[in-house]
Protein backbone atom coordinates (compact mmCIF):
# COMPACT_ATOMS: atom_id res chain seq x y z
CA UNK A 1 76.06 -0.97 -78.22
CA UNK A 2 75.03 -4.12 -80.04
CA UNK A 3 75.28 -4.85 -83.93
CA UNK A 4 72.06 -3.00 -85.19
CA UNK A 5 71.48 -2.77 -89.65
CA UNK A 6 72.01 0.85 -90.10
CA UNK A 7 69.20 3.01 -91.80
CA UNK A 8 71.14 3.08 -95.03
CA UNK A 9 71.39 -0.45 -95.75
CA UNK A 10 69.55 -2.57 -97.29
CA UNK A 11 66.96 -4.92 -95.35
CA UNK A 12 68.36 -7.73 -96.71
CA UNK A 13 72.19 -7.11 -96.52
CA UNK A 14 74.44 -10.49 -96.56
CA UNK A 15 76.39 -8.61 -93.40
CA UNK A 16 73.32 -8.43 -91.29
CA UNK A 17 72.27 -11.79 -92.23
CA UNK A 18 75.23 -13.89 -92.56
CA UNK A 19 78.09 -12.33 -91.20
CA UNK A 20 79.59 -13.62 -87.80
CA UNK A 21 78.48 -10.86 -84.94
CA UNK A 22 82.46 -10.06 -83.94
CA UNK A 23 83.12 -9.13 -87.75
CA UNK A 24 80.03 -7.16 -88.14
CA UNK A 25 81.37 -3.92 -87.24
CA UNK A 26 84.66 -4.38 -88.90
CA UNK A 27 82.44 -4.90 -92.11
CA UNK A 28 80.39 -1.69 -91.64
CA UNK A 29 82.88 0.16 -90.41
CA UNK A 30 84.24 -0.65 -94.41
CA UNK A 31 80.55 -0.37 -95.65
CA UNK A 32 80.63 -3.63 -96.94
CA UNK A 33 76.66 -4.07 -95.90
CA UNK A 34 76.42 -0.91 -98.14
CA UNK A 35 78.31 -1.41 -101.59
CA UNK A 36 76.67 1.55 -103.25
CA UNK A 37 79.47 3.80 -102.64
CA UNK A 38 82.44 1.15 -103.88
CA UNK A 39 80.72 0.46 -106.93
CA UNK A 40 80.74 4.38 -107.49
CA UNK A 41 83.83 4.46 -106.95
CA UNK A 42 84.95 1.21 -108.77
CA UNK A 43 82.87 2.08 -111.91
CA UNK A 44 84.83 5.67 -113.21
CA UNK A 45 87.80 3.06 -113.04
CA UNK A 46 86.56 0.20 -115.19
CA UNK A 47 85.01 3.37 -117.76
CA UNK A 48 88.28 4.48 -117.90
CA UNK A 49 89.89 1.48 -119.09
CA UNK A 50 87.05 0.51 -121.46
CA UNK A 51 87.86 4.33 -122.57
CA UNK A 52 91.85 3.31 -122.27
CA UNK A 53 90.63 -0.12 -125.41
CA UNK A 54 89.77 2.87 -127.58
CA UNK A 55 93.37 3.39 -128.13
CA UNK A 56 94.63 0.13 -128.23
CA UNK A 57 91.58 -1.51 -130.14
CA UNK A 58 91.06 -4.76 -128.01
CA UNK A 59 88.72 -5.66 -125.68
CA UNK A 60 89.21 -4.44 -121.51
CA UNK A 61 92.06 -6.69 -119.48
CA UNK A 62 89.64 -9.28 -116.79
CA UNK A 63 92.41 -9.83 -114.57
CA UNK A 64 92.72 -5.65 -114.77
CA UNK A 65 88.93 -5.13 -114.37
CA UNK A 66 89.41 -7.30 -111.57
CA UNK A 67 92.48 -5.64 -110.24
CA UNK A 68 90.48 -2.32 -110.10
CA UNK A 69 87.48 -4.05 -108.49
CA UNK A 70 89.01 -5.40 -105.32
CA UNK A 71 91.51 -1.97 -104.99
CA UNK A 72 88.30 -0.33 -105.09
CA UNK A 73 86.12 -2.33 -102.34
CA UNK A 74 89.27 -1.94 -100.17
CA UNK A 75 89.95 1.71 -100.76
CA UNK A 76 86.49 2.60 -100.01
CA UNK A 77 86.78 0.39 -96.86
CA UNK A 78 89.87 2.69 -95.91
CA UNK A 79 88.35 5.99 -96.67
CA UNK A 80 85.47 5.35 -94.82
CA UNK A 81 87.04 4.63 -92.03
CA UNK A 82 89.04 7.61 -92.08
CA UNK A 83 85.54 9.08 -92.68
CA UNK A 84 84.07 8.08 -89.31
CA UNK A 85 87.50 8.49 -87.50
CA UNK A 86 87.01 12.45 -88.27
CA UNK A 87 83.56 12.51 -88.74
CA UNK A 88 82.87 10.57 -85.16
CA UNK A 89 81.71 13.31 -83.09
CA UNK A 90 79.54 14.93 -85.82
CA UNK A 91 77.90 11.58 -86.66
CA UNK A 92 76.40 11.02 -83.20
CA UNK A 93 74.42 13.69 -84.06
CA UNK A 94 73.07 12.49 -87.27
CA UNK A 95 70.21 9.84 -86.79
CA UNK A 96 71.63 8.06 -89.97
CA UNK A 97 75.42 7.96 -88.84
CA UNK A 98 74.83 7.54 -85.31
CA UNK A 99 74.94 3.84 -85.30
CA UNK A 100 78.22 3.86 -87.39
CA UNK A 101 80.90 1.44 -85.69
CA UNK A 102 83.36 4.91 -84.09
CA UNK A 103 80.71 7.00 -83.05
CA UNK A 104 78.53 4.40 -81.59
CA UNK A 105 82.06 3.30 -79.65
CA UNK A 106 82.07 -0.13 -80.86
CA UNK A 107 85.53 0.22 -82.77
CA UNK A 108 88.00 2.26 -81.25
CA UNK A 109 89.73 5.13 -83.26
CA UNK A 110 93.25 3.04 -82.57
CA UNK A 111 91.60 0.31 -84.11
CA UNK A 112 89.81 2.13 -86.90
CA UNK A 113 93.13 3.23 -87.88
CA UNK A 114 94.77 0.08 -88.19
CA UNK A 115 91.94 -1.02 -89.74
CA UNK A 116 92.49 1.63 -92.75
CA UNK A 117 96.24 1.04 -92.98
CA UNK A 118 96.20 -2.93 -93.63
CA UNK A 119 93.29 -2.07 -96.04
CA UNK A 120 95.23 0.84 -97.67
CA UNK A 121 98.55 -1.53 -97.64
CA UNK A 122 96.71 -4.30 -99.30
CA UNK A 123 95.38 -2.18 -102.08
CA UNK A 124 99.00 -0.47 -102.78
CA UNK A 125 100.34 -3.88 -103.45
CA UNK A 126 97.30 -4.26 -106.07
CA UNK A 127 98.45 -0.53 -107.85
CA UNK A 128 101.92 -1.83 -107.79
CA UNK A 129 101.38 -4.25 -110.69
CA UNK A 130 100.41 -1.34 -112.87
CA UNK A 131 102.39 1.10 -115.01
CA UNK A 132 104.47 3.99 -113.05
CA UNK A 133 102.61 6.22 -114.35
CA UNK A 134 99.13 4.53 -112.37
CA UNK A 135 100.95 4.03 -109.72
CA UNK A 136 102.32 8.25 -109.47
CA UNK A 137 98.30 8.72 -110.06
CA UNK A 138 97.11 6.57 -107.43
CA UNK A 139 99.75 8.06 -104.44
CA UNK A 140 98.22 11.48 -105.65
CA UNK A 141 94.69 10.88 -105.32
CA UNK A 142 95.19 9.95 -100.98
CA UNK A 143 95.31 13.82 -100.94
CA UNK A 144 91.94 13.80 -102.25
CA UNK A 145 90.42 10.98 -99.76
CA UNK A 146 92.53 12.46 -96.71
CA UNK A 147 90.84 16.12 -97.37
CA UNK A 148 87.35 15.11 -98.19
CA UNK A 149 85.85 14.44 -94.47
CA UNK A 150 86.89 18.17 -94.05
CA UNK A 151 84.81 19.45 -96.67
CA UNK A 152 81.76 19.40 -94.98
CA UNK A 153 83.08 21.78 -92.72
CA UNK A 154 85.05 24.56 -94.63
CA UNK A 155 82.66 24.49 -98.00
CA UNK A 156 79.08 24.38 -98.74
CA UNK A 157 80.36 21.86 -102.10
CA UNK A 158 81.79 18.68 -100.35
CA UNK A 159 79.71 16.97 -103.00
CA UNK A 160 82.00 18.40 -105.78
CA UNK A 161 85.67 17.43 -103.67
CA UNK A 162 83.83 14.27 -103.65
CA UNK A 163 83.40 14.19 -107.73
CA UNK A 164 87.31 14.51 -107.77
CA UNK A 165 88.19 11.73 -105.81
CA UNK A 166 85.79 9.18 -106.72
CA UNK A 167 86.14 9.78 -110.18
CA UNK A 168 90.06 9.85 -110.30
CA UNK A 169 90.07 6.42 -111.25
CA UNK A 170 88.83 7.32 -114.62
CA UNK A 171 92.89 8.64 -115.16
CA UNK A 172 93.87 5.89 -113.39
CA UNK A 173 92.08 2.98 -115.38
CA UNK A 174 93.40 5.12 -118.66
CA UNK A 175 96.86 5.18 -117.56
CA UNK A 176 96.97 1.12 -115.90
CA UNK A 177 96.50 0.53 -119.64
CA UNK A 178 98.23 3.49 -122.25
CA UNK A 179 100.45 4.56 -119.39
CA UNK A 180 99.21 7.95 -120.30
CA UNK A 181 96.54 10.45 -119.59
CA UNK A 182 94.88 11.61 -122.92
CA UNK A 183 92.64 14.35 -123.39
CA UNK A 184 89.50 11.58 -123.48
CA UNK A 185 90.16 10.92 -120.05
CA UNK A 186 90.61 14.02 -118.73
CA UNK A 187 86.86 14.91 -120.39
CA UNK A 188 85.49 12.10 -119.38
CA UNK A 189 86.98 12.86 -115.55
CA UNK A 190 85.37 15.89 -115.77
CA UNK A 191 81.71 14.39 -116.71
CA UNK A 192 82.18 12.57 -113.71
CA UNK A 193 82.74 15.17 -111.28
CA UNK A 194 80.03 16.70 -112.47
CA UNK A 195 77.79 12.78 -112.08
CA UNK A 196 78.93 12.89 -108.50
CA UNK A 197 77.92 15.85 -107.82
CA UNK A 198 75.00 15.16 -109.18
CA UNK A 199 73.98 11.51 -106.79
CA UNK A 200 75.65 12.92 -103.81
CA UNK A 201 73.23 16.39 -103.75
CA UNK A 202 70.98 13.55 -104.02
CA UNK A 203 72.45 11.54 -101.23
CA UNK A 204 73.02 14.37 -99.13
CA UNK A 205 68.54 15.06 -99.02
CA UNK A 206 68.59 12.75 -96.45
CA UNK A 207 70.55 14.79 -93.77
CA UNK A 208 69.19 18.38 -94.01
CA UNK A 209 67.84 18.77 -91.25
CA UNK A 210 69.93 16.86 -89.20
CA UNK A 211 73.37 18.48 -91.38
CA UNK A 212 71.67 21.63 -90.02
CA UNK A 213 71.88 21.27 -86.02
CA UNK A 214 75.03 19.34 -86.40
CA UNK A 215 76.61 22.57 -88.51
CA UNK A 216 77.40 20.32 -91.51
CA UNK A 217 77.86 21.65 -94.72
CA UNK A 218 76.31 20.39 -98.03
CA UNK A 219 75.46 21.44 -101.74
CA UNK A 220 71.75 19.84 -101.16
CA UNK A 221 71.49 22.64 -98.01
CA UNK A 222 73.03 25.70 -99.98
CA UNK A 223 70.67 25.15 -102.80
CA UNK A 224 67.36 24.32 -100.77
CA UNK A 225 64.45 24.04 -103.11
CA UNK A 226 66.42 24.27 -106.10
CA UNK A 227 68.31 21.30 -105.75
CA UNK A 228 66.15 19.30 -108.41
CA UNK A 229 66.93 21.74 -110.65
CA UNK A 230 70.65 21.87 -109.67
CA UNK A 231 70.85 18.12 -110.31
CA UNK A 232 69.07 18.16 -113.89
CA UNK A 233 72.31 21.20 -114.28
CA UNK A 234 74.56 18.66 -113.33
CA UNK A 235 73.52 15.54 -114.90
CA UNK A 236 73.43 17.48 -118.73
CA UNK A 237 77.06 18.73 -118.04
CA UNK A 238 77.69 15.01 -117.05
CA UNK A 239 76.36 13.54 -120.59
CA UNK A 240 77.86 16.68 -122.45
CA UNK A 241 81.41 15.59 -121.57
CA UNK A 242 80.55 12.31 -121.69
CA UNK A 243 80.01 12.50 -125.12
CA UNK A 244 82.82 14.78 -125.78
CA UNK A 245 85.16 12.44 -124.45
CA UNK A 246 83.83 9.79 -126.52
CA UNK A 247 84.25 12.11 -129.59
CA UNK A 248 88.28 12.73 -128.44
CA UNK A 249 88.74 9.05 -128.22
CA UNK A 250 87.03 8.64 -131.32
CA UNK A 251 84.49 6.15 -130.31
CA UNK A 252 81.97 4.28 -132.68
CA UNK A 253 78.64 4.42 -133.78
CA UNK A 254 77.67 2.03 -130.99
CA UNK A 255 78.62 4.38 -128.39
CA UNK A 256 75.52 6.36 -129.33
CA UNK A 257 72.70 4.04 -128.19
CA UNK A 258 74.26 3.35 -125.10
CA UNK A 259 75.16 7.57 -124.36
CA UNK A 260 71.18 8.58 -125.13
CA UNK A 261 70.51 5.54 -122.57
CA UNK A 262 72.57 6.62 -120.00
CA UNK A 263 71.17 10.53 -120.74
CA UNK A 264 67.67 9.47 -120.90
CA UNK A 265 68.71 7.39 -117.44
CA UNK A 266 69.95 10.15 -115.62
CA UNK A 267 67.35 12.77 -116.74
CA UNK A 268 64.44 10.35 -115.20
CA UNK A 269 66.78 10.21 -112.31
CA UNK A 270 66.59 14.28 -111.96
CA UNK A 271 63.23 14.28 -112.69
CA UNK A 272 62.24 12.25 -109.50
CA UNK A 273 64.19 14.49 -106.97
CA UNK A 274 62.00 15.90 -103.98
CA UNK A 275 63.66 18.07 -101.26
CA UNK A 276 60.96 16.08 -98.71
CA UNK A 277 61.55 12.77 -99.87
CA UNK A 278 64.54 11.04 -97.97
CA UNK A 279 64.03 7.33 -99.03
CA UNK A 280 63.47 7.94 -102.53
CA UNK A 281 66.86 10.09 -102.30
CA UNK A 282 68.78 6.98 -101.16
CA UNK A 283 66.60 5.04 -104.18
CA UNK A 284 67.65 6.95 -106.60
CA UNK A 285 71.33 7.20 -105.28
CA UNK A 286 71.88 4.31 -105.36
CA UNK A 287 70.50 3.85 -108.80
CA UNK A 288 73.52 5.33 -109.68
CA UNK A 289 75.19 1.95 -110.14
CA UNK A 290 73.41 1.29 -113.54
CA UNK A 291 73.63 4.48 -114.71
CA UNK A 292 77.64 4.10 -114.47
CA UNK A 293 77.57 0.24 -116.02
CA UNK A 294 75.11 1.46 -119.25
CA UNK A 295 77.90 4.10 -120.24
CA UNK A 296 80.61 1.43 -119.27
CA UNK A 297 78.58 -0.89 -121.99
CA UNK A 298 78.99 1.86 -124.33
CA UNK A 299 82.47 2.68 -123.92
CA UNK A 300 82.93 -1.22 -124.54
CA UNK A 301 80.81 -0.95 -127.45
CA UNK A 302 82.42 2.07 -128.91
CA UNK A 303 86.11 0.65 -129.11
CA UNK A 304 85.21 -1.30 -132.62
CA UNK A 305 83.91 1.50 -134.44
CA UNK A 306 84.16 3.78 -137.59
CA UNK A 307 84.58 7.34 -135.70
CA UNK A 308 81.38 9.26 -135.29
């Protein structure tokens, strides 16, 4: 099968349009024509060490930030392809997936695999830099990715096994630079469970019908026609902890600006969810990013404070 852009990237992707045809499917295969889903995962790390400056009063670590970045883009790579390595006989039925690199037989699953190991290896070395503590927390959250392309088949909630892994880094970035977890964290790892559950009942609009012949389990089929309601659910229990974990950590004044933004951001978000509308889903999925870099912003701006 040759290289074709798959439905959920963007038209304009610099894989598509730049990259050499023979590394094409390596670089979907690690969804690097679609960086949505790394900086979703990248983000709940940098909040956690802008939540992590709180403590120590100074502004985030760049050479950290940066630390968490590329561990991220290469730990996504690795998951995913552990994704489609499980997923490969389910995604052949799903118009959206079929294309993928493993089902469409255009990476084996020996090479898929040693695909995910050197890009699992390389982002070990990055966690070994950081405190023991970061480094016990990052070992224990490959549990979490190794479990979650099961999900879909034992639970109608993959979204919410989803929430825990991608939002792990929250007590990772916190520990990389107290070498603790703190209550803060913790609360703000539970607002984002409850923010990936919210995009990813979003994300997961676009594959109803075809999650149903396939026998795929999601929280966007379970709830049907109450899913924009769900989300709204979701999305006030995300800025409710968000704001309570700003409160632990004792965040200033300036916090509160940017936590009605992000509230006010995510509320529109919910507001625009339609059951029948699969490309505004992915829209406002991947609108997600911002939402995650305006409460990163306040987290920043709430470390020089006088507690609210």
């Amino acid at each position: 099968m040759t290289n074709v852009r798959l439905p959920d990237a963007a038209n304009d992707n610099w894989v598509d349009r730049f990259a050499p045809a023979k590394l094409q499917p390596w670089l979907k295969l690690g969804r690097f024509d679609r960086p949505a889903g790394a900086w979703l995962l990248l983000l709940p790390g940098w909040q956690g060490i802008a939540l992590a400056c709180s403590q120590t009063l100074v502004a985030p670590d760049l050479i950290l930030l940066l630390k968490f970045a590329v561990g991220a883009f290469l730990m996504r790579a690795a998951g995913c392809a552990w994704n489609d390595i499980l997923d490969r006989d389910v995604d052949i039925k799903v118009a959206r997936t079929a294309a993928r690199p493993v089902a469409s037989g255009q990476i084996s699953v020996k090479r898929a695999l040693l695909f995910m190991a050197l890009c699992s290896l390389l982002s070990f070395a990055i966690l070994l830099t950081m405190p023991i503590t970061a480094i016990w927390l990052g070992v224990g959250s490959l549990a979490l990715v190794a479990a979650y392309p099961l999900m879909k088949r034992i639970t109608w909630w993959p979204q919410a096994w989803l929430g825990l892994t991608f939002n792990w880094g929250v007590l990772l970035g916190y520990a990389a630079v107290t070498g603790t977890v703190g209550l803060s964290s913790i609360l703000l790892y539970v607002s984002g469970i409850f923010w990936t559950l919210g995009y990813d009942t979003i994300y997961a609009i676009q594959d109803m019908e075809d999650d149903a012949l396939a026998g795929v389990k999601s929280s966007a089929r379970r709830l049907g026609a109450r899913t924009p309601q769900a989300v709204l659910t979701f999305y006030g229990l995300t800025a409710l902890f968000a704001f309570a974990a700003a409160y632990a950590a004792h965040l200033g004044p300036a916090f509160l600006a940017f936590g009605l933004l992000y509230a006010l951001y995510l509320f529109n978000q919910a507001r625009q969810v339609r059951i029948d509308d699969g490309t505004q889903a992915l829209r406002l999925f991947k609108s997600n990013r911002a939402a995650g870099l305006i409460l990163f912003a306040g987290l920043i701006a709430g470390v020089w404070r006088a507690p609210i």
